[in-house]
C-alpha atoms as a PDB file:
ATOM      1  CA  UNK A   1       0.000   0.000   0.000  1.00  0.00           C
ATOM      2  CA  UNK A   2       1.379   3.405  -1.078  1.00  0.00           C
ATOM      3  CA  UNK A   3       0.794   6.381   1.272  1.00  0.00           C
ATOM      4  CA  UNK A   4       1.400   9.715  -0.510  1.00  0.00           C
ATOM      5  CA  UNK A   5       3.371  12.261   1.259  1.00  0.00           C
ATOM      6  CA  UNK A   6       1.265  14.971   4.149  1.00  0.00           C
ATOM      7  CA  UNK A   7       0.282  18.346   2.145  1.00  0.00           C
ATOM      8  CA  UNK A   8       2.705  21.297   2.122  1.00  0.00           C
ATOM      9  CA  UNK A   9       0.928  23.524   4.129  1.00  0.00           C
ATOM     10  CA  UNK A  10       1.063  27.563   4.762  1.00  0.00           C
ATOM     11  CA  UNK A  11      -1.060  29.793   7.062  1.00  0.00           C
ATOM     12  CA  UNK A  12      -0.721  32.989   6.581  1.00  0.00           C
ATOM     13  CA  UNK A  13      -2.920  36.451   7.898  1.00  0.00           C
ATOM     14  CA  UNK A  14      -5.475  37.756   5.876  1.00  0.00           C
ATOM     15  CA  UNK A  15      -2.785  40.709   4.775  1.00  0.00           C
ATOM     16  CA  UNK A  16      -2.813  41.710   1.203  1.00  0.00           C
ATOM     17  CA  UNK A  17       1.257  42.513   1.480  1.00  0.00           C
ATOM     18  CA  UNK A  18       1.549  38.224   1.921  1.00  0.00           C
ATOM     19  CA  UNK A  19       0.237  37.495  -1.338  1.00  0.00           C
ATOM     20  CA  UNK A  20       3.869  37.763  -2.832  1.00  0.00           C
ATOM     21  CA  UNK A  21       4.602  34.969   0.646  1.00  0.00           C
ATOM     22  CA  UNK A  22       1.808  32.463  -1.018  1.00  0.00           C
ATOM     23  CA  UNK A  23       3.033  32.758  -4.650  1.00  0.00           C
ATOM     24  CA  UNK A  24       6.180  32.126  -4.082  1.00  0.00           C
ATOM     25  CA  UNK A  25       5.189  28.824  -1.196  1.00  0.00           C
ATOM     26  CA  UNK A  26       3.262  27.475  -4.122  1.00  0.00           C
ATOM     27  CA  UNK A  27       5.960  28.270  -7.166  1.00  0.00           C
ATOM     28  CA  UNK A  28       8.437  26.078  -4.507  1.00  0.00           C
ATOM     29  CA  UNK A  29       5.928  23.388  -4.458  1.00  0.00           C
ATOM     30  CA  UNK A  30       5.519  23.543  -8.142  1.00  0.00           C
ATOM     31  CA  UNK A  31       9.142  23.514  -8.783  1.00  0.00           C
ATOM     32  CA  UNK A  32       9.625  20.139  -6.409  1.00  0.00           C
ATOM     33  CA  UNK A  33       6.658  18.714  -7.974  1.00  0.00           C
ATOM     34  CA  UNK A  34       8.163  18.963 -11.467  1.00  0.00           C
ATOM     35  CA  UNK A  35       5.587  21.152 -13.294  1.00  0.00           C
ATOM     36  CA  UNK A  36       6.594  22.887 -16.328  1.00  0.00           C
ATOM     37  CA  UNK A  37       7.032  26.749 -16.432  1.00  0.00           C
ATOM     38  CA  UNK A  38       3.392  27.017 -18.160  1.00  0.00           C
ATOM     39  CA  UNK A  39       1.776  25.338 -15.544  1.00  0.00           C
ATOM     40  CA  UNK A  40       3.701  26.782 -13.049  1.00  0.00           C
ATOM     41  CA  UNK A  41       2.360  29.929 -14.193  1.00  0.00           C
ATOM     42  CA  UNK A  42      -1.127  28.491 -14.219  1.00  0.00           C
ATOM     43  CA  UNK A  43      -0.997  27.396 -10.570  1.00  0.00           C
ATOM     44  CA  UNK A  44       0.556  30.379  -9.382  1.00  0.00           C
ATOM     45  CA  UNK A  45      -1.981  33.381 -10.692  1.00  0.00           C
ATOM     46  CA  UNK A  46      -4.736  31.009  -9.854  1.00  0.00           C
ATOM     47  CA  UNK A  47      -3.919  30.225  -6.521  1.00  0.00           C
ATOM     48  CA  UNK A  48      -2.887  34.238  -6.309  1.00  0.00           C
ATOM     49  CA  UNK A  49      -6.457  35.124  -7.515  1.00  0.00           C
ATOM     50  CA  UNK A  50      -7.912  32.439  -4.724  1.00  0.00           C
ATOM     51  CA  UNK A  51      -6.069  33.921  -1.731  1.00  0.00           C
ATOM     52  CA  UNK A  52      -7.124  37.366  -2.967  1.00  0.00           C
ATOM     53  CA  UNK A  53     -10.371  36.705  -3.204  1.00  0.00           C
ATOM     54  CA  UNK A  54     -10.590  35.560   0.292  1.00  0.00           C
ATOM     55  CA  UNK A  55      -8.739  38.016   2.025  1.00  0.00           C
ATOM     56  CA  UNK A  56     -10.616  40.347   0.260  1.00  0.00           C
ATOM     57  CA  UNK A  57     -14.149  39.236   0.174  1.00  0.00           C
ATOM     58  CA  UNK A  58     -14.253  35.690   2.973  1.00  0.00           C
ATOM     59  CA  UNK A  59     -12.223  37.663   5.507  1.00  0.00           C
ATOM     60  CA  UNK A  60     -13.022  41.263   4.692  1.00  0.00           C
ATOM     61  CA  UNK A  61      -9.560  42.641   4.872  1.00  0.00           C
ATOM     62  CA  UNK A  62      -9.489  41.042   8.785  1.00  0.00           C
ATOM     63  CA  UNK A  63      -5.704  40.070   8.986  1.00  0.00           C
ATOM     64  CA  UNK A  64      -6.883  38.264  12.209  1.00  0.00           C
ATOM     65  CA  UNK A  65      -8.702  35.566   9.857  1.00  0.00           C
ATOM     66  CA  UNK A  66      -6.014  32.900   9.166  1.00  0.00           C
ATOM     67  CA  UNK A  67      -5.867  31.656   5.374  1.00  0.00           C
ATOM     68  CA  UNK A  68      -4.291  28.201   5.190  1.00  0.00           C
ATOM     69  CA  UNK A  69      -2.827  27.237   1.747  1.00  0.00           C
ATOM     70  CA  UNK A  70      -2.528  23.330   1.292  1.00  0.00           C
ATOM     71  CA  UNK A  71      -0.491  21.898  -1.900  1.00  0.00           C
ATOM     72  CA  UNK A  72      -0.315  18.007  -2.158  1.00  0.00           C
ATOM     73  CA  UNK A  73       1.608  16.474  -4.705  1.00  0.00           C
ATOM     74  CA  UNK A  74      -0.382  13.415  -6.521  1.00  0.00           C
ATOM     75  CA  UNK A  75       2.149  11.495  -9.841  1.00  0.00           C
ATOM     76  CA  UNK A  76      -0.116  13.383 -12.571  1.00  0.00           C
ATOM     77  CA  UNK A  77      -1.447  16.383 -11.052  1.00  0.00           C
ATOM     78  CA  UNK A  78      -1.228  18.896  -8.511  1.00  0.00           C
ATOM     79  CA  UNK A  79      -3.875  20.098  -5.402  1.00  0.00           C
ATOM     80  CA  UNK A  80      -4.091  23.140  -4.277  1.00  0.00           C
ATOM     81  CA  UNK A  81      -6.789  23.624  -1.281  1.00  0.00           C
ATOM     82  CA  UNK A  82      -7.488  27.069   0.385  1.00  0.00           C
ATOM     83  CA  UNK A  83      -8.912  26.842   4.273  1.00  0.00           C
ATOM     84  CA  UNK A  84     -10.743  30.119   4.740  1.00  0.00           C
ATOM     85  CA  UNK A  85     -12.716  31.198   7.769  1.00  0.00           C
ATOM     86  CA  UNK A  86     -15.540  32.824   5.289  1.00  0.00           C
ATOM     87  CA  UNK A  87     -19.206  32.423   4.888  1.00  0.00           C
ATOM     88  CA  UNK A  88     -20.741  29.566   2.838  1.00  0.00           C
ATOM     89  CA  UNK A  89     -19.574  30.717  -1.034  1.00  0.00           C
ATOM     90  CA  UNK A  90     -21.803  29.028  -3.934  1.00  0.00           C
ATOM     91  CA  UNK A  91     -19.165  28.722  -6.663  1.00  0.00           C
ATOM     92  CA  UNK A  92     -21.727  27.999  -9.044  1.00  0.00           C
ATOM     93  CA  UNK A  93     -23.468  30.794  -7.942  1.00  0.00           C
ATOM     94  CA  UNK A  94     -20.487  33.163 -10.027  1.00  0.00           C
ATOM     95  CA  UNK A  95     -21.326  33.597 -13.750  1.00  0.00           C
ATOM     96  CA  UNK A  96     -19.589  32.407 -16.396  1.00  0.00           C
ATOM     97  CA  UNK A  97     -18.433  35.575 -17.588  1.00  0.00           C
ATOM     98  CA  UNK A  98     -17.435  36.458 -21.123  1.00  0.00           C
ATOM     99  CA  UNK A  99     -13.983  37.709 -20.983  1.00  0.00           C
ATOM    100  CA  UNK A 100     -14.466  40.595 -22.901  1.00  0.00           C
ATOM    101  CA  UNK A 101     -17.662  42.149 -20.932  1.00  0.00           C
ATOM    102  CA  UNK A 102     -16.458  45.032 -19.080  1.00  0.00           C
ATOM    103  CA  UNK A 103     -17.070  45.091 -15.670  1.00  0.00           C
ATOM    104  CA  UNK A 104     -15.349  45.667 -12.365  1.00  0.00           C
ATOM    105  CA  UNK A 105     -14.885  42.457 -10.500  1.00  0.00           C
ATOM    106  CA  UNK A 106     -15.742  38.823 -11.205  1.00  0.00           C
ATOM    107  CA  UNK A 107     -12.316  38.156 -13.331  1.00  0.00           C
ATOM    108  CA  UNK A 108     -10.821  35.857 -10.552  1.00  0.00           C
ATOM    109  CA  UNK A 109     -12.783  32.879 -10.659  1.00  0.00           C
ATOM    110  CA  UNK A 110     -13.170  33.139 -14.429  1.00  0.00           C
ATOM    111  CA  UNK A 111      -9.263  33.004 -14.410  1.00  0.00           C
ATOM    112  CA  UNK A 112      -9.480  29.750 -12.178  1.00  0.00           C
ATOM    113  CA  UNK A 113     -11.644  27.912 -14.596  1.00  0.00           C
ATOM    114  CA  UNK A 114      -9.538  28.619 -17.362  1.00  0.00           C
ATOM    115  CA  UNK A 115      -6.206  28.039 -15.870  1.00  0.00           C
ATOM    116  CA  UNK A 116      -6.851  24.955 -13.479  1.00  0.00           C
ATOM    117  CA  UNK A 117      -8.986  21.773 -14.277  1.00  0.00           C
ATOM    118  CA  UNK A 118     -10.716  21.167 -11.731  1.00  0.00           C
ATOM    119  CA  UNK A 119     -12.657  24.205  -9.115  1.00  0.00           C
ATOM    120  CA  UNK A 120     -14.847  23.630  -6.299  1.00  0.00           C
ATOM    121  CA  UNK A 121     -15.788  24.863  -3.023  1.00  0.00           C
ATOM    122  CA  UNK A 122     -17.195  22.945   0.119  1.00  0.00           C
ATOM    123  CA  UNK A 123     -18.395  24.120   3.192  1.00  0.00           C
ATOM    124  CA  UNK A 124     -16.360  23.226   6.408  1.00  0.00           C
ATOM    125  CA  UNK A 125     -18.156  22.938   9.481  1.00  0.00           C
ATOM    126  CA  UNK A 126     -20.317  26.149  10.853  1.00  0.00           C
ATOM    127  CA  UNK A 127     -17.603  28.750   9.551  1.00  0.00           C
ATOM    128  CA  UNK A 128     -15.454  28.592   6.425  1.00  0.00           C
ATOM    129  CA  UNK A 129     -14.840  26.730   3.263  1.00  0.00           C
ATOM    130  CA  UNK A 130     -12.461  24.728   1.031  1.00  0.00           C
ATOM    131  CA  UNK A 131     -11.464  25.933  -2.039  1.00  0.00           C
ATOM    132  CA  UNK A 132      -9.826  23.006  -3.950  1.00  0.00           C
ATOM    133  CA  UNK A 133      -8.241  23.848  -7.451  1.00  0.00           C
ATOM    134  CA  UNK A 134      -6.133  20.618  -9.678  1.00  0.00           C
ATOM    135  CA  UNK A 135      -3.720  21.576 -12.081  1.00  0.00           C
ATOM    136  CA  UNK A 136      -2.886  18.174 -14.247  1.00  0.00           C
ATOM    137  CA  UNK A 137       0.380  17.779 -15.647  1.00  0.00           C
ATOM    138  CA  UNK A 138       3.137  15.236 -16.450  1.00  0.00           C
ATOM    139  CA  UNK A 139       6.524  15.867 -14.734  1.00  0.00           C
ATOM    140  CA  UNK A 140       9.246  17.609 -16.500  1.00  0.00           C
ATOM    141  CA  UNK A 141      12.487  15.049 -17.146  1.00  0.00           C
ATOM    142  CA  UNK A 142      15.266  16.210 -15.439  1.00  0.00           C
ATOM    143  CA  UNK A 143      18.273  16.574 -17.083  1.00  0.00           C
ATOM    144  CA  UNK A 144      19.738  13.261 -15.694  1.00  0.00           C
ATOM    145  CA  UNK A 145      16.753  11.302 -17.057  1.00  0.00           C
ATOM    146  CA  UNK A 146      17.092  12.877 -20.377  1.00  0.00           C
ATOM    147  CA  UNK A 147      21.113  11.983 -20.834  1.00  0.00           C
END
């Protein structure tokens, strides 16, 4: 029986100045994990977006509300699960927007549908939800596989 490894995990404050903290804890984990630099990319500005959005909307700007940032590492794909300490949030409740209709807001979780393949949300418990975005992807052959 395999056992796959415990998430790589990072709580942060609900402080706007972190984001550049999360992008670069889930880059790392995208690096170890072996995804290419389009992917990378991918994971990163989604996940970006995510922790925005709940700082911003779950949390209210409260830096007291803790955001936890999970990344676990599966052989074809990565997971990437935000803990926030909002109210219920109805994913399907967002419209698919049309990227060119002009309008403030709403741009984040059209940029996680396009760039990750698969998006939910669950509720946890009486307060807060689970954000869980999967980025597929084969690993990139290191150079001493490829000699």
């Amino acid at each position: 029986m395999v056992t796959e490894p415990p998430p790589w995990s990072l709580t942060i404050p609900s402080d706007l100045r972190l984001l550049a903290l999360a992008r670069a804890f889930v880059e790392a984990v995208c690096q170890v994990a072996g995804l290419d630099e389009r992917a990378t990319h991918a994971v990163v500005l989604a996940t970006d977006e995510a922790a925005n959005n709940v700082m911003r909307h779950a949390h209210h700007d409260n830096p007291d509300a803790p955001l936890t940032i999970q990344c676990l590492i599966h052989p074809d794909s990565l997971e990437i699960r935000l803990h926030d300490e909002g109210a219920p949030f109805d994913l399907s409740a967002v419209p698919q927007l049309n990227p060119s209709e002009l309008r403030i807001g709403g741009r984040g979780v059209f940029l996680m549908r396009k760039l990750m393949d698969e998006l939910e949300v669950q509720p946890r418990g009486e307060r807060g939800n689970t954000l869980r975005m999967v980025k597929l992807y084969r690993p990139v052959a290191s150079s001493a596989e490829g000699a």
